[in-house]
N, C-alpha and C. Protein backbone atom coordinates (compact mmCIF):
# COMPACT_ATOMS: atom_id res chain seq x y z
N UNK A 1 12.02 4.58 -12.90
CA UNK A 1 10.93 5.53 -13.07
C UNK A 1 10.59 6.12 -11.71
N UNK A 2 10.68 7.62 -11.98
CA UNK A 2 10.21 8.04 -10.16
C UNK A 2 8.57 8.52 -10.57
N UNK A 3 7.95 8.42 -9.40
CA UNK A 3 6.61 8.43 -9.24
C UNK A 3 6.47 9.59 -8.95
N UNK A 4 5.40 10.09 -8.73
CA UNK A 4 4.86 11.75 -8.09
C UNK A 4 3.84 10.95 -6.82
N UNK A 5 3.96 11.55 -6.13
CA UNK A 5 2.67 11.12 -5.00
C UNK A 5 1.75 12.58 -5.08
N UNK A 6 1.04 12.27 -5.21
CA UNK A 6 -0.37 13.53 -4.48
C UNK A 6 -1.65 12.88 -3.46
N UNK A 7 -1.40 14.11 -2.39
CA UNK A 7 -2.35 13.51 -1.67
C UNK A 7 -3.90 14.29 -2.28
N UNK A 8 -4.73 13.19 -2.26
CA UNK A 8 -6.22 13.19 -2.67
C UNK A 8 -7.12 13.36 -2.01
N UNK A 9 -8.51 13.76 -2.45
CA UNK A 9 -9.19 13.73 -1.09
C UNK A 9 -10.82 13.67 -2.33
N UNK A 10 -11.59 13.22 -1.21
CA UNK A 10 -12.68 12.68 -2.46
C UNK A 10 -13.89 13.53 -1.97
N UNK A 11 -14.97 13.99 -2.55
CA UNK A 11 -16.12 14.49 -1.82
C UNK A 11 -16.81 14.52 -0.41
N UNK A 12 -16.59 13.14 -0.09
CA UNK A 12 -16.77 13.16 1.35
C UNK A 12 -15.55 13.39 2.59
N UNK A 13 -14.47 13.98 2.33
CA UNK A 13 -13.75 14.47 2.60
C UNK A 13 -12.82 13.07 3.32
N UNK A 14 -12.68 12.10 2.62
CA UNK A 14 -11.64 11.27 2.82
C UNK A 14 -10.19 11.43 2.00
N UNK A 15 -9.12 11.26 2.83
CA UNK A 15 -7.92 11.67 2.13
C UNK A 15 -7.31 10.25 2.34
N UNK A 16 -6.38 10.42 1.25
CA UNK A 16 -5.72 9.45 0.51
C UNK A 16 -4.81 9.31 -0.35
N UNK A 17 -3.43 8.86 -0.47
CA UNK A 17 -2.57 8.66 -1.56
C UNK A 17 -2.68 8.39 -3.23
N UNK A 18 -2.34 8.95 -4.00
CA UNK A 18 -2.07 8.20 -5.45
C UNK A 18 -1.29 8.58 -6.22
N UNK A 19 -0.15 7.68 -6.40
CA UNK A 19 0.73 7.44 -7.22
C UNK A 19 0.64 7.50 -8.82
N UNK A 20 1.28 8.39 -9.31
CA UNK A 20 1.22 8.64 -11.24
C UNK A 20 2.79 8.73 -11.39
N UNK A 21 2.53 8.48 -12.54
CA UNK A 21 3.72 8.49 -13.65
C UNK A 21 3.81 10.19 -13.36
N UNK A 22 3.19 11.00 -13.59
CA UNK A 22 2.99 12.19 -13.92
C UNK A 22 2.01 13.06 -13.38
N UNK A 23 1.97 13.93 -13.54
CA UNK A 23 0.56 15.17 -13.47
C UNK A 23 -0.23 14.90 -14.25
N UNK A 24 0.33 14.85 -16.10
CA UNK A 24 -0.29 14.46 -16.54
C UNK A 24 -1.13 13.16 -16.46
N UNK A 25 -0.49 12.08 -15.96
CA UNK A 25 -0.65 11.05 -15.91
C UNK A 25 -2.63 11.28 -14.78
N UNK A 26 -1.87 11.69 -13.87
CA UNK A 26 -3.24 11.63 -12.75
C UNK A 26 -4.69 12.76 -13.73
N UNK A 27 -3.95 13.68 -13.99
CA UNK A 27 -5.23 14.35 -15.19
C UNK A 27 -5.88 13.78 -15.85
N UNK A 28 -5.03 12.41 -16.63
CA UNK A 28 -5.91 11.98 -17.56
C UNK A 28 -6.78 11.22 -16.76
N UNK A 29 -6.03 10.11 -15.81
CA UNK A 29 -6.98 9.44 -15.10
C UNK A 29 -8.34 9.89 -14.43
N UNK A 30 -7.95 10.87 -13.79
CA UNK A 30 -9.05 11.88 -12.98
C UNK A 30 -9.86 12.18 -14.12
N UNK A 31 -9.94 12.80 -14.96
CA UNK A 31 -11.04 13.31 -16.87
C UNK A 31 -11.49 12.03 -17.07
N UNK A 32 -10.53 10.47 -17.13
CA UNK A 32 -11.07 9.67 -17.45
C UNK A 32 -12.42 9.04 -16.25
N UNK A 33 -12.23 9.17 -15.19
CA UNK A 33 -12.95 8.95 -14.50
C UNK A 33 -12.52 7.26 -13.89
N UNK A 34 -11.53 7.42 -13.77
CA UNK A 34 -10.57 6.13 -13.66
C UNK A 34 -10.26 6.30 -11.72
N UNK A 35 -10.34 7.25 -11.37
CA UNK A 35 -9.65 7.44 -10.14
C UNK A 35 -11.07 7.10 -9.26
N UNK A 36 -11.19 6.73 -7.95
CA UNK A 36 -11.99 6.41 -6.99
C UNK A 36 -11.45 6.42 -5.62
N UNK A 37 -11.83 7.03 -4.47
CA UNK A 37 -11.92 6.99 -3.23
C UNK A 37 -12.09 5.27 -3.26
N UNK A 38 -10.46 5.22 -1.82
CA UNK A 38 -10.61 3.76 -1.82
C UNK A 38 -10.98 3.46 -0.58
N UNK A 39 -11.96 4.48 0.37
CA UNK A 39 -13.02 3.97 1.18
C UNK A 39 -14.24 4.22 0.51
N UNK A 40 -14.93 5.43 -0.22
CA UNK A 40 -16.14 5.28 -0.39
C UNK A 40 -16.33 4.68 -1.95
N UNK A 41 -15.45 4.80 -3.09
CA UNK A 41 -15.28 4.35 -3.72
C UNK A 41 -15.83 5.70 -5.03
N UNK A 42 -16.24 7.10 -4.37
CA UNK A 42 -16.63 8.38 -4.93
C UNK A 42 -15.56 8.31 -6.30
N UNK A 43 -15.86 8.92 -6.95
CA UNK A 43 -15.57 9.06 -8.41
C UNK A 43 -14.82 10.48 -8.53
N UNK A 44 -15.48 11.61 -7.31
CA UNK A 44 -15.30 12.88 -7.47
C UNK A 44 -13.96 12.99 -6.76
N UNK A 45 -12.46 13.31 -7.08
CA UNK A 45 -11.37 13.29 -6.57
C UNK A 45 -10.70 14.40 -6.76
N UNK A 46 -10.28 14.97 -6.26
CA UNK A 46 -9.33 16.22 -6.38
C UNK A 46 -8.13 15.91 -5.69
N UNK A 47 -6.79 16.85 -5.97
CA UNK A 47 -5.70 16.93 -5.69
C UNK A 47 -5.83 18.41 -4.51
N UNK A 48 -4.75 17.62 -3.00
CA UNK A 48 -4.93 18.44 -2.38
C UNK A 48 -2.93 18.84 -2.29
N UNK A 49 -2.87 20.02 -1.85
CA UNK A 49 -1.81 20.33 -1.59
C UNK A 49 -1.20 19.91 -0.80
N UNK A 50 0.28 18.98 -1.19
CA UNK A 50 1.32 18.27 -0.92
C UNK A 50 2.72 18.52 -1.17
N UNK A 51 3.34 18.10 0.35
CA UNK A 51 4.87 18.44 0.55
C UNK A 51 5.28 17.67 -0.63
N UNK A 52 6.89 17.59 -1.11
CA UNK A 52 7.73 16.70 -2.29
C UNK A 52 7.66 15.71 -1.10
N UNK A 53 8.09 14.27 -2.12
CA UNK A 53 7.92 13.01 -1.46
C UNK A 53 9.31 12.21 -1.73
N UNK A 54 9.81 11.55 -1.00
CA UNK A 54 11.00 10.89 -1.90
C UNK A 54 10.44 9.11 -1.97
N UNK A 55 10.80 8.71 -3.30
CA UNK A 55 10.40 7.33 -3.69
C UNK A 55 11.98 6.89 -3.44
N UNK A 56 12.23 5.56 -2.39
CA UNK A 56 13.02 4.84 -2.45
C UNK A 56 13.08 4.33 -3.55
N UNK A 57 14.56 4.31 -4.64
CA UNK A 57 14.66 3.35 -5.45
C UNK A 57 15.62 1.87 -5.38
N UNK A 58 16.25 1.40 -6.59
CA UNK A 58 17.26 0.07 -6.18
C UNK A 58 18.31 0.89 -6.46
N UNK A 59 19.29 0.39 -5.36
CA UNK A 59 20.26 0.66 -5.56
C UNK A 59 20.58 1.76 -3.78
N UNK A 60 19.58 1.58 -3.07
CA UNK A 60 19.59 1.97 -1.85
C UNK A 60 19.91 1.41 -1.12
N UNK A 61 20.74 1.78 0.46
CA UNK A 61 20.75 0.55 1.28
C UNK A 61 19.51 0.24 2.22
N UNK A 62 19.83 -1.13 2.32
CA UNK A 62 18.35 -0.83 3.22
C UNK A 62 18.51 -0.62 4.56
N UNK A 63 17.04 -0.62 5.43
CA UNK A 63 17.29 0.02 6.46
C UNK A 63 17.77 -0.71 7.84
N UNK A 64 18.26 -0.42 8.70
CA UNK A 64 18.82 -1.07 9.66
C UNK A 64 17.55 -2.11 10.21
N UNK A 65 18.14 -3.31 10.72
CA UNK A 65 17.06 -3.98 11.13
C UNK A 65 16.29 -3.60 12.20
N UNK A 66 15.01 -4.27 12.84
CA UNK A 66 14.34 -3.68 13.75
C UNK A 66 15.42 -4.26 15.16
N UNK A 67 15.51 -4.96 15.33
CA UNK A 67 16.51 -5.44 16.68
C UNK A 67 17.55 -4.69 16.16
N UNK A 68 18.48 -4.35 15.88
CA UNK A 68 19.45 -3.32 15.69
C UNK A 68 19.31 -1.69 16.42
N UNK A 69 18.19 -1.21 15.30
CA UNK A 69 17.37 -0.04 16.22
C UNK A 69 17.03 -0.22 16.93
N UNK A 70 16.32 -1.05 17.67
CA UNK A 70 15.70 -1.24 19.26
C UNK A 70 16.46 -1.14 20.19
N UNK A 71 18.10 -1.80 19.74
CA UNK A 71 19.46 -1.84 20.53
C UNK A 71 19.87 -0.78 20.71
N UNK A 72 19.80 -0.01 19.73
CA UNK A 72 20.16 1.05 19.32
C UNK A 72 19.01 2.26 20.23
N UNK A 73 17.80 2.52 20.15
CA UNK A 73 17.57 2.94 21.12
C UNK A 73 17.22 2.78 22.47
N UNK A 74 17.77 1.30 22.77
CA UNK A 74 17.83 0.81 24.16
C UNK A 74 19.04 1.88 24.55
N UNK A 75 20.50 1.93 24.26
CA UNK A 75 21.29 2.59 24.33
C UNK A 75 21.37 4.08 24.48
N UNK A 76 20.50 4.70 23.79
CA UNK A 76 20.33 5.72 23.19
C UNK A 76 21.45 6.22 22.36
N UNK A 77 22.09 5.51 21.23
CA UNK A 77 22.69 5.72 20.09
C UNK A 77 21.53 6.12 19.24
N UNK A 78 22.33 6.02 17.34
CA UNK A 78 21.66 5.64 16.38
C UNK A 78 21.20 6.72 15.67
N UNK A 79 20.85 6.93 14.83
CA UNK A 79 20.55 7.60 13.84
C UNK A 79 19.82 8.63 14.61
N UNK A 80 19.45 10.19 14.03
CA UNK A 80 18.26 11.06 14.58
C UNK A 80 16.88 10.48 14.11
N UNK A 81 16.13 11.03 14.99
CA UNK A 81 14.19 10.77 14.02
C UNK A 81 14.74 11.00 12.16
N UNK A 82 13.99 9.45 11.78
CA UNK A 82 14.00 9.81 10.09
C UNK A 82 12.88 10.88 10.02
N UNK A 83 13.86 11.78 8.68
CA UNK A 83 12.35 12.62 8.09
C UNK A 83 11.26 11.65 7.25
N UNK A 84 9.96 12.46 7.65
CA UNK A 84 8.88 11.66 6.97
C UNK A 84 9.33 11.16 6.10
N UNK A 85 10.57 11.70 4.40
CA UNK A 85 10.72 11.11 3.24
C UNK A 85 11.12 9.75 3.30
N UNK A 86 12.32 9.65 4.73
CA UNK A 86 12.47 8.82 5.00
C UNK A 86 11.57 7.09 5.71
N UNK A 87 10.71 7.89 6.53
CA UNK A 87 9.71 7.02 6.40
C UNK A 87 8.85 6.75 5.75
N UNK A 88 8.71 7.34 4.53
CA UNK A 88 8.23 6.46 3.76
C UNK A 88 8.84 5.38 3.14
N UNK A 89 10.18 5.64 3.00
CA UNK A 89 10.65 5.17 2.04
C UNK A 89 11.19 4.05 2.39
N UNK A 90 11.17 3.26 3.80
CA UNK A 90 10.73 2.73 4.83
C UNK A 90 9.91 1.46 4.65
N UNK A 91 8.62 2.44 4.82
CA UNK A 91 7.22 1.67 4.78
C UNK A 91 7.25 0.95 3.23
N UNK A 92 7.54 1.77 2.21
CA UNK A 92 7.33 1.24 0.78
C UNK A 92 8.31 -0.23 1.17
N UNK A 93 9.31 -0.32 1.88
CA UNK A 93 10.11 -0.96 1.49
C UNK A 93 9.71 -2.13 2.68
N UNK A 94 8.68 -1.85 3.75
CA UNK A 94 8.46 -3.21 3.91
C UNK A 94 7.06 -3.80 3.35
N UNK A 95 6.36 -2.92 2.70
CA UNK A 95 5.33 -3.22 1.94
C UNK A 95 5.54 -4.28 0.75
N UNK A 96 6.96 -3.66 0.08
CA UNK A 96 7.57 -4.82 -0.76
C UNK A 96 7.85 -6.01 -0.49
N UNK A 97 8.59 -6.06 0.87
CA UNK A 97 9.15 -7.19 1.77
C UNK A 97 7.88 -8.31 1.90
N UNK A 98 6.87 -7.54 2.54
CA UNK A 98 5.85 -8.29 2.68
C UNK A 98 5.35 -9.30 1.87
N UNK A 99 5.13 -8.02 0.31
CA UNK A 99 4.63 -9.00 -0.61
C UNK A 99 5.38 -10.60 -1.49
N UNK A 100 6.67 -9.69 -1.16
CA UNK A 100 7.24 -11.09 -2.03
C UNK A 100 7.48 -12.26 -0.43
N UNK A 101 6.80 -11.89 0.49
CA UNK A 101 6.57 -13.29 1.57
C UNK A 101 5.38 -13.71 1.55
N UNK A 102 4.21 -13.16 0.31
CA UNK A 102 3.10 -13.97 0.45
C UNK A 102 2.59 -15.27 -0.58
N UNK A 103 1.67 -15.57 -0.49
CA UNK A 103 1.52 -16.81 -1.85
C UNK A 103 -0.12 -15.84 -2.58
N UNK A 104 0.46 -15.55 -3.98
CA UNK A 104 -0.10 -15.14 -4.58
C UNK A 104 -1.39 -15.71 -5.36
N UNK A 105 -2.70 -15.58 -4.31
CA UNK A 105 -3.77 -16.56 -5.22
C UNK A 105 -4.67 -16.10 -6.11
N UNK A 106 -4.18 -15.07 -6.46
CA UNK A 106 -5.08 -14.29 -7.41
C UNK A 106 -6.29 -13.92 -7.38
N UNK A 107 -7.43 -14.50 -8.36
CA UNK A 107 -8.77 -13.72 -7.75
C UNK A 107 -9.87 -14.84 -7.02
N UNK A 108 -8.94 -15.78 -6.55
CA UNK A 108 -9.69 -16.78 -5.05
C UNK A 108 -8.89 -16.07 -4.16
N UNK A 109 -8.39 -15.02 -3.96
CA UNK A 109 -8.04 -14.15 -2.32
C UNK A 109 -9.12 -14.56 -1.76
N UNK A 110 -10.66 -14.00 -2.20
CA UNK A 110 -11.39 -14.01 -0.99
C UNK A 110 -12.25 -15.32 -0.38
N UNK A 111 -12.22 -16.00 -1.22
CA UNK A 111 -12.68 -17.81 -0.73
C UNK A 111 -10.99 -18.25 -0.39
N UNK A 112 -10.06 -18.00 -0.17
CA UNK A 112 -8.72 -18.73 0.61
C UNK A 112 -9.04 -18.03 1.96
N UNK A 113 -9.10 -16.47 2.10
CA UNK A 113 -9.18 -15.91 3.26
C UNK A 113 -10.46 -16.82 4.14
N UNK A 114 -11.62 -17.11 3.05
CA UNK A 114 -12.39 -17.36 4.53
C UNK A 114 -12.18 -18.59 4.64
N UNK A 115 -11.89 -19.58 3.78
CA UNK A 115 -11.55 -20.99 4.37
C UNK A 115 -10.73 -20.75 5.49
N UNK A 116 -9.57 -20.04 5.36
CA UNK A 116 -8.62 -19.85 6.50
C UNK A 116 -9.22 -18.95 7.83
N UNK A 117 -10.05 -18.43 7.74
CA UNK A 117 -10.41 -17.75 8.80
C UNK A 117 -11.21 -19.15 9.45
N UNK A 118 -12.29 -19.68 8.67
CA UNK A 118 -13.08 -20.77 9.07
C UNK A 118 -12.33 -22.08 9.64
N UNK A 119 -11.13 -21.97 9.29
CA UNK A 119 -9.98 -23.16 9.85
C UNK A 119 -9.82 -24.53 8.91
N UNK A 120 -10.41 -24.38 7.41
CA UNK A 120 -10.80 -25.10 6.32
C UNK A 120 -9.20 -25.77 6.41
N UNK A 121 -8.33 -24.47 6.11
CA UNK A 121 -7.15 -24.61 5.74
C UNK A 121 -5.97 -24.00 6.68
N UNK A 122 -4.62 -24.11 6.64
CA UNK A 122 -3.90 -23.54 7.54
C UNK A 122 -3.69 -21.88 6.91
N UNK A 123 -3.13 -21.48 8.08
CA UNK A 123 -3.29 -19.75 8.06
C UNK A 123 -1.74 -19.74 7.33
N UNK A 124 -1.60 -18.42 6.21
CA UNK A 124 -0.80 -18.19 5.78
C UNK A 124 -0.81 -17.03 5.28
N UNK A 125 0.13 -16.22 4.69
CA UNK A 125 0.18 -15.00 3.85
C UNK A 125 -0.30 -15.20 2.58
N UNK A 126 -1.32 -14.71 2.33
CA UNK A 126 -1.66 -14.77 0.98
C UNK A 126 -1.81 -12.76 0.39
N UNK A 127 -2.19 -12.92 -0.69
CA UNK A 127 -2.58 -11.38 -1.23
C UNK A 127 -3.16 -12.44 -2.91
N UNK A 128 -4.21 -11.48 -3.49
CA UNK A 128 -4.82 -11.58 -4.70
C UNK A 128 -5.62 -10.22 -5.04
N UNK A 129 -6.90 -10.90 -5.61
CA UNK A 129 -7.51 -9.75 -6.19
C UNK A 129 -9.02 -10.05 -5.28
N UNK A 130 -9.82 -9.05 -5.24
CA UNK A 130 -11.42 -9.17 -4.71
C UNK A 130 -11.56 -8.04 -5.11
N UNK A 131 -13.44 -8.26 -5.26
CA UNK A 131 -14.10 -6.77 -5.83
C UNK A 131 -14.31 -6.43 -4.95
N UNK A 132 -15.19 -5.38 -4.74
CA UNK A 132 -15.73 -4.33 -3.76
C UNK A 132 -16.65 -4.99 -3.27
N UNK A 133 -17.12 -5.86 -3.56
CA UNK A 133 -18.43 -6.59 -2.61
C UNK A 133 -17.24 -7.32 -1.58
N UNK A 134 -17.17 -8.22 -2.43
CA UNK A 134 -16.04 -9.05 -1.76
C UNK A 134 -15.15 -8.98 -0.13
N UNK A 135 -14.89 -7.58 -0.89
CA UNK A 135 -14.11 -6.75 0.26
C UNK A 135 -14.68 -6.96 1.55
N UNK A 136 -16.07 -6.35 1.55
CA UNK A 136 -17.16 -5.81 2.27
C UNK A 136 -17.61 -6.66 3.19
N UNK A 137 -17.82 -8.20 2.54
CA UNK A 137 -18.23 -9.30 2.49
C UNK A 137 -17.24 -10.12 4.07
N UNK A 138 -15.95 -9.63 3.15
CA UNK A 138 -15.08 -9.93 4.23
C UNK A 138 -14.63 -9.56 5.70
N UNK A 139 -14.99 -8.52 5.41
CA UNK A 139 -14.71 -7.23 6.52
C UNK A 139 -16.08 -7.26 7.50
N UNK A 140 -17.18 -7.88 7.17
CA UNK A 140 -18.21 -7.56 8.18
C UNK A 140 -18.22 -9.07 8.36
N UNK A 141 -17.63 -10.22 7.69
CA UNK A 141 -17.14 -11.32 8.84
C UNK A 141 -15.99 -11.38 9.71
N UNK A 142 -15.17 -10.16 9.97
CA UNK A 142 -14.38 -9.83 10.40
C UNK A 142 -12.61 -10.28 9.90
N UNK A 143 -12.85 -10.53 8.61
CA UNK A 143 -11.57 -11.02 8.08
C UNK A 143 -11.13 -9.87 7.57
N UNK A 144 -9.94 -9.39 8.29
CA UNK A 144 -9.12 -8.25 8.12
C UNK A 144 -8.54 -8.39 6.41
N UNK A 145 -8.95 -7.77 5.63
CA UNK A 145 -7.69 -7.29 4.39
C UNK A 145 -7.61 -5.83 4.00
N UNK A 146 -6.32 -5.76 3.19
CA UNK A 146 -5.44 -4.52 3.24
C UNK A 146 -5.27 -4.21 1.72
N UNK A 147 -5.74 -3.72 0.83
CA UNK A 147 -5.64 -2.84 -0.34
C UNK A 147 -4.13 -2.75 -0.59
N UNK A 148 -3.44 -3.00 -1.29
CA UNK A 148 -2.05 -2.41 -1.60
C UNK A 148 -1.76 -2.37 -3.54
N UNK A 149 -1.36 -0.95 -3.49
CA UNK A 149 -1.17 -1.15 -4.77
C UNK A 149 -0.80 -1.62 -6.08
N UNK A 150 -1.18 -2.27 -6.78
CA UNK A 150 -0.40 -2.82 -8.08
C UNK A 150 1.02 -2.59 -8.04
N UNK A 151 1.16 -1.55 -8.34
CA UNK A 151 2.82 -1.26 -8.88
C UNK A 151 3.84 -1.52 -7.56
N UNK A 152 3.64 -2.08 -6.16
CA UNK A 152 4.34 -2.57 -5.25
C UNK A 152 4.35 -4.12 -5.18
N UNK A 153 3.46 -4.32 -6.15
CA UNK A 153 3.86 -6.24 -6.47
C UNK A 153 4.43 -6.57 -7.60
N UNK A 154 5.90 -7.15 -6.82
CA UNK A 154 6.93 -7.47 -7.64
C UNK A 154 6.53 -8.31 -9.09
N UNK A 155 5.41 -9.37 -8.79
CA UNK A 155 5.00 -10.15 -9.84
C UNK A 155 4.49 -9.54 -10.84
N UNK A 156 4.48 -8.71 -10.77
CA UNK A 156 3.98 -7.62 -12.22
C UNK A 156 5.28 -6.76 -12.76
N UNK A 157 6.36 -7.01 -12.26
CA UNK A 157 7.26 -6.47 -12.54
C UNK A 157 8.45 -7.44 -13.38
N UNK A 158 7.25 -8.42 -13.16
CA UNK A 158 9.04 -10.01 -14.17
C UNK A 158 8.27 -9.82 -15.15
């Protein structure tokens, strides 16, 4: 399934990614009132005008390692600058990487994070779920977390 990306932008003029099945797909969501700014959390979202995007799929190779390229431009060999499509397609793909290296705790993410920040427990990769308080909660005790979308965690995909 290839995705559409449109970049978004919400009333208070924050911009931002979102991924649909479709046009239609983001229409309905947007009418439904399903879509939200994922800093202010605004309701009011519009579609702003956006270049085509390319979605890495399977069946790609992947990308050279980072010590490879580094060698590579220690030398000055190696590939030209990737186009943006290419970096994305990149980033998606260590976004994936990432996730299937974390331990999935579902919706105790945010009591594992602070035990581990507090030194309760040892530090590890985790990812789950937290609400919007939660988030907030976390972030002004200074425990860094990162939003990443559903459809880039593999565990929803077995």
């Amino acid at each position: 399934m290839s995705l559409k990306v449109f970049d978004l932008q919400c009333e208070s003029g924050h911009v931002f990614e979102g991924w649909f099945a479709s046009t239609e797909a983001y229409e309905t969501q947007r009418d439904g009132g399903l879509l939200s700014c994922p800093f202010c959390e605004s309701k009011q979202v519009s579609k702003m005008l956006s270049a085509p995007r390319l979605n890495m799929g399977k069946g790609r190779e992947p990308a050279a390692s980072s010590s490879q390229a580094a060698s590579e431009a220690q030398s000055g060999e190696g590939a030209p600058t990737p186009t943006p499509a290419q970096m994305q397609a990149q980033v998606l793909q260590f976004m994936r990487h990432m996730l299937r290296n974390t331990d999935n705790v579902g919706d105790r993410f945010a009591q594992e994070a602070r035990r581990m920040h507090e030194g309760e427990i040892e530090q590890r990769a985790i990812r789950g779920t937290a609400t919007r308080e939660e988030r907030a909660e976390l972030l002004e005790e200074g425990i860094a977390v990162v939003p990443v979308p559903d459809f880039l965690d593999d565990d929803r995909l077995q």
